[in-house]
N, C-alpha and C. Protein backbone atom coordinates (compact mmCIF):
# COMPACT_ATOMS: atom_id res chain seq x y z
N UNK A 1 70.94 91.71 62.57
CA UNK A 1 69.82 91.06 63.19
C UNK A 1 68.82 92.13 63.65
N UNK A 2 67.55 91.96 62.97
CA UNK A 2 66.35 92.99 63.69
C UNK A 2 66.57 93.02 65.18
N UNK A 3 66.16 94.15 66.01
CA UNK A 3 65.60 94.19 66.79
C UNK A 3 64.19 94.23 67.63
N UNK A 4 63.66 93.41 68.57
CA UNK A 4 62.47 93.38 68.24
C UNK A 4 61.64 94.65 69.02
N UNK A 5 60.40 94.66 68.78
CA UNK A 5 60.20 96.02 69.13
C UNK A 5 60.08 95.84 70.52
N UNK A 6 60.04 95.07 71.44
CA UNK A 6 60.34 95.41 72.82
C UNK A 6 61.63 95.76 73.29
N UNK A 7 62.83 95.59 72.73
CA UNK A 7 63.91 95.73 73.10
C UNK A 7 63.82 97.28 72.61
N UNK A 8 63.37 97.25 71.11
CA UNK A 8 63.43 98.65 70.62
C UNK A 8 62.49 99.63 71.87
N UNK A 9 61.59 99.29 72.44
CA UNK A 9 60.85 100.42 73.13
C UNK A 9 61.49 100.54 74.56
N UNK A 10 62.01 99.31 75.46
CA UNK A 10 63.08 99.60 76.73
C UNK A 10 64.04 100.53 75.82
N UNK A 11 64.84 99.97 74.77
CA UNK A 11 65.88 101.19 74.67
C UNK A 11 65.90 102.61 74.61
N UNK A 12 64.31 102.51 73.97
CA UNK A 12 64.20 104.03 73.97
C UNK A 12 63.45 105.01 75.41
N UNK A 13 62.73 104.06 76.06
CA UNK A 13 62.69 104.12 77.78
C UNK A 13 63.58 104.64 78.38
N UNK A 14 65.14 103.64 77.80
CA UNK A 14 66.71 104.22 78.68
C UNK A 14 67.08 105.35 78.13
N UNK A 15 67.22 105.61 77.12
CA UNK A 15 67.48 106.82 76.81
C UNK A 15 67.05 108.08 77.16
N UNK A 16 65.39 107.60 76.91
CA UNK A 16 64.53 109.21 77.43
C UNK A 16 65.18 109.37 78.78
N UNK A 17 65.47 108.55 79.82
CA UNK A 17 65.30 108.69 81.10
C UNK A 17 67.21 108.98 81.56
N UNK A 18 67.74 108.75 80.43
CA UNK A 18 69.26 108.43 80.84
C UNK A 18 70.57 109.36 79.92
N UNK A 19 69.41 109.79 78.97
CA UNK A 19 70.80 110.40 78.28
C UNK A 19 70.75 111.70 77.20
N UNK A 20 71.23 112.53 76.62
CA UNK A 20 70.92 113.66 76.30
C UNK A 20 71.49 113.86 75.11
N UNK A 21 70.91 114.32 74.07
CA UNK A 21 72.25 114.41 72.71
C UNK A 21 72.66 115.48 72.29
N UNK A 22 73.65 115.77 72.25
CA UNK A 22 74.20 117.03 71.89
C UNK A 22 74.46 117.04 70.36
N UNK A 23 74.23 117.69 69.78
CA UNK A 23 74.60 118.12 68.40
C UNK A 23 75.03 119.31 67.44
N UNK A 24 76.81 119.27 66.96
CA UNK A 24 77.19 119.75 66.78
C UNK A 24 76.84 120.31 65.20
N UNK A 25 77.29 121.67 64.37
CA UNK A 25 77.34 121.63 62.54
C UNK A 25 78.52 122.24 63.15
N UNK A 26 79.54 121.47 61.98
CA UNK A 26 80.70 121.63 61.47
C UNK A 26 81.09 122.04 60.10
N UNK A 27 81.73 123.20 59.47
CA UNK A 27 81.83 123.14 58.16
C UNK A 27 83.08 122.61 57.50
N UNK A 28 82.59 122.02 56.56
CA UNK A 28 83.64 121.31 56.16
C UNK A 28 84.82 121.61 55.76
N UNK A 29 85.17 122.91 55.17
CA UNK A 29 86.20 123.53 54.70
C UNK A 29 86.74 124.29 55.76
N UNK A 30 86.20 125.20 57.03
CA UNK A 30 86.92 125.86 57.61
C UNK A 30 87.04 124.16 59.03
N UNK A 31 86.30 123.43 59.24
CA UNK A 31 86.86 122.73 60.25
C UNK A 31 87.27 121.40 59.98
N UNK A 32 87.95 121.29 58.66
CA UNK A 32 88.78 120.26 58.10
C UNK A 32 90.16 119.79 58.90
N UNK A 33 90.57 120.70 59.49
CA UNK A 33 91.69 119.76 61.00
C UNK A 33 90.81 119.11 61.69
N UNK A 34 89.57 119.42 62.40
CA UNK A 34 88.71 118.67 63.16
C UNK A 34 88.42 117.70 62.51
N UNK A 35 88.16 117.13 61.58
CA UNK A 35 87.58 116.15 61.21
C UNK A 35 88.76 115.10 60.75
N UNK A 36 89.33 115.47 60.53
CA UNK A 36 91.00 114.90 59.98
C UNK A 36 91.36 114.00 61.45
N UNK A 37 91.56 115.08 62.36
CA UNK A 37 91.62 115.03 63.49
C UNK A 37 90.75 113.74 64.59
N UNK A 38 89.69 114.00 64.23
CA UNK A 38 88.12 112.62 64.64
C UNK A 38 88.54 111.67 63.79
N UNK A 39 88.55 112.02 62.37
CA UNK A 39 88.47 110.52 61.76
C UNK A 39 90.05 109.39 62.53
N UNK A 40 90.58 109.84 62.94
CA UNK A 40 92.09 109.08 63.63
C UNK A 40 91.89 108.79 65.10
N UNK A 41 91.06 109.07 65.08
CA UNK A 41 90.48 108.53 66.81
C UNK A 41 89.62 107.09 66.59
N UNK A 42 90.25 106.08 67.90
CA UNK A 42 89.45 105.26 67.68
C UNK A 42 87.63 105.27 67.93
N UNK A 43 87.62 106.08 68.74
CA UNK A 43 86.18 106.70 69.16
C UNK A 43 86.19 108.20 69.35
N UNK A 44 85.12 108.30 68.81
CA UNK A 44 85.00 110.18 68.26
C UNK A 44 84.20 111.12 69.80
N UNK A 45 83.58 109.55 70.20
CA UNK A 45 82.61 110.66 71.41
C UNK A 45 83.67 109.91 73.02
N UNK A 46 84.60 109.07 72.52
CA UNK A 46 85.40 109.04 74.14
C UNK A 46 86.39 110.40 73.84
N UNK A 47 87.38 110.80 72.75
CA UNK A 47 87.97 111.62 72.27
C UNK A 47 87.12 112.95 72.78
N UNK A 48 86.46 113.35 72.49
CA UNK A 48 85.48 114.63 72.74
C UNK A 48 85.75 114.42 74.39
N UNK A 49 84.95 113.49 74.46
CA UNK A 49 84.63 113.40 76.24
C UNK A 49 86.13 114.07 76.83
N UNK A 50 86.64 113.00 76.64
CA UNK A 50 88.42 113.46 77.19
C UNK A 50 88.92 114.55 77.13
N UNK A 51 88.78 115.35 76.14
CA UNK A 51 88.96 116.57 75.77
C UNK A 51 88.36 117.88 76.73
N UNK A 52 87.07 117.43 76.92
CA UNK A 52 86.42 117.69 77.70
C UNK A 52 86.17 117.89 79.10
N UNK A 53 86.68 117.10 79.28
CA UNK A 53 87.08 116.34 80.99
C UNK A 53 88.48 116.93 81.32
N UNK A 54 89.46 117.52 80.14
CA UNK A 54 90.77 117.79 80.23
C UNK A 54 90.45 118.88 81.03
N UNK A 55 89.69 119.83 80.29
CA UNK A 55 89.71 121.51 80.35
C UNK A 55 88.67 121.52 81.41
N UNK A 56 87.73 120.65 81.90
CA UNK A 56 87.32 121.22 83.53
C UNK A 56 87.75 120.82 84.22
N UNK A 57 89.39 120.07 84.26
CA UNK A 57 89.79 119.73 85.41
C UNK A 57 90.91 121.17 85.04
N UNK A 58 91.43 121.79 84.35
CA UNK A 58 91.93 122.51 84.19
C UNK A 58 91.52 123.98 84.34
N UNK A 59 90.21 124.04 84.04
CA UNK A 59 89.56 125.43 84.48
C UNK A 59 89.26 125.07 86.34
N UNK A 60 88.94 124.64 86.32
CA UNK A 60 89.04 123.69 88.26
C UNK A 60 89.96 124.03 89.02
N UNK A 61 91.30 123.59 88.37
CA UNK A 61 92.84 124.00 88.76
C UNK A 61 92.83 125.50 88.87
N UNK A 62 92.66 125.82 87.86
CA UNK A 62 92.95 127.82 87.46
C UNK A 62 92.03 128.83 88.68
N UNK A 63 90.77 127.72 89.19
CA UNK A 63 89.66 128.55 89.76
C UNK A 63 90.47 128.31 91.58
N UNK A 64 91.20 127.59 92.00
CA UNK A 64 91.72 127.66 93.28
C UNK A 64 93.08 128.20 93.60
């Protein structure tokens, strides 16, 4: 279903104001566990996040 362009221009309102994109290059041959790895996740950016969230609660730990 289209979206219409007012929904399309709030969304892009929320975004400018709400969110940031990070973007990774990966090569395919040397980071073929990683991707092996993502494709078996049910979500690729909660997986990251988590991952993420692991090691600064863990560098956190190490720093007290």
């Amino acid at each position: 279903m289209p979206v219409s362009e007012a929904a399309y221009r709030a969304q892009k309102k929320y975004d400018e104001a709400n969110t940031k994109k990070i973007v990774m290059k990966l090569h395919i041959k040397n980071d073929a566990d990683i991707f092996e790895w993502l494709d078996k996740q049910s979500s690729k950016q909660g997986a990251i996040k988590e991952l993420i969230r692991k090691q600064i609660k863990k560098e956190n730990r190490s720093k007290k």
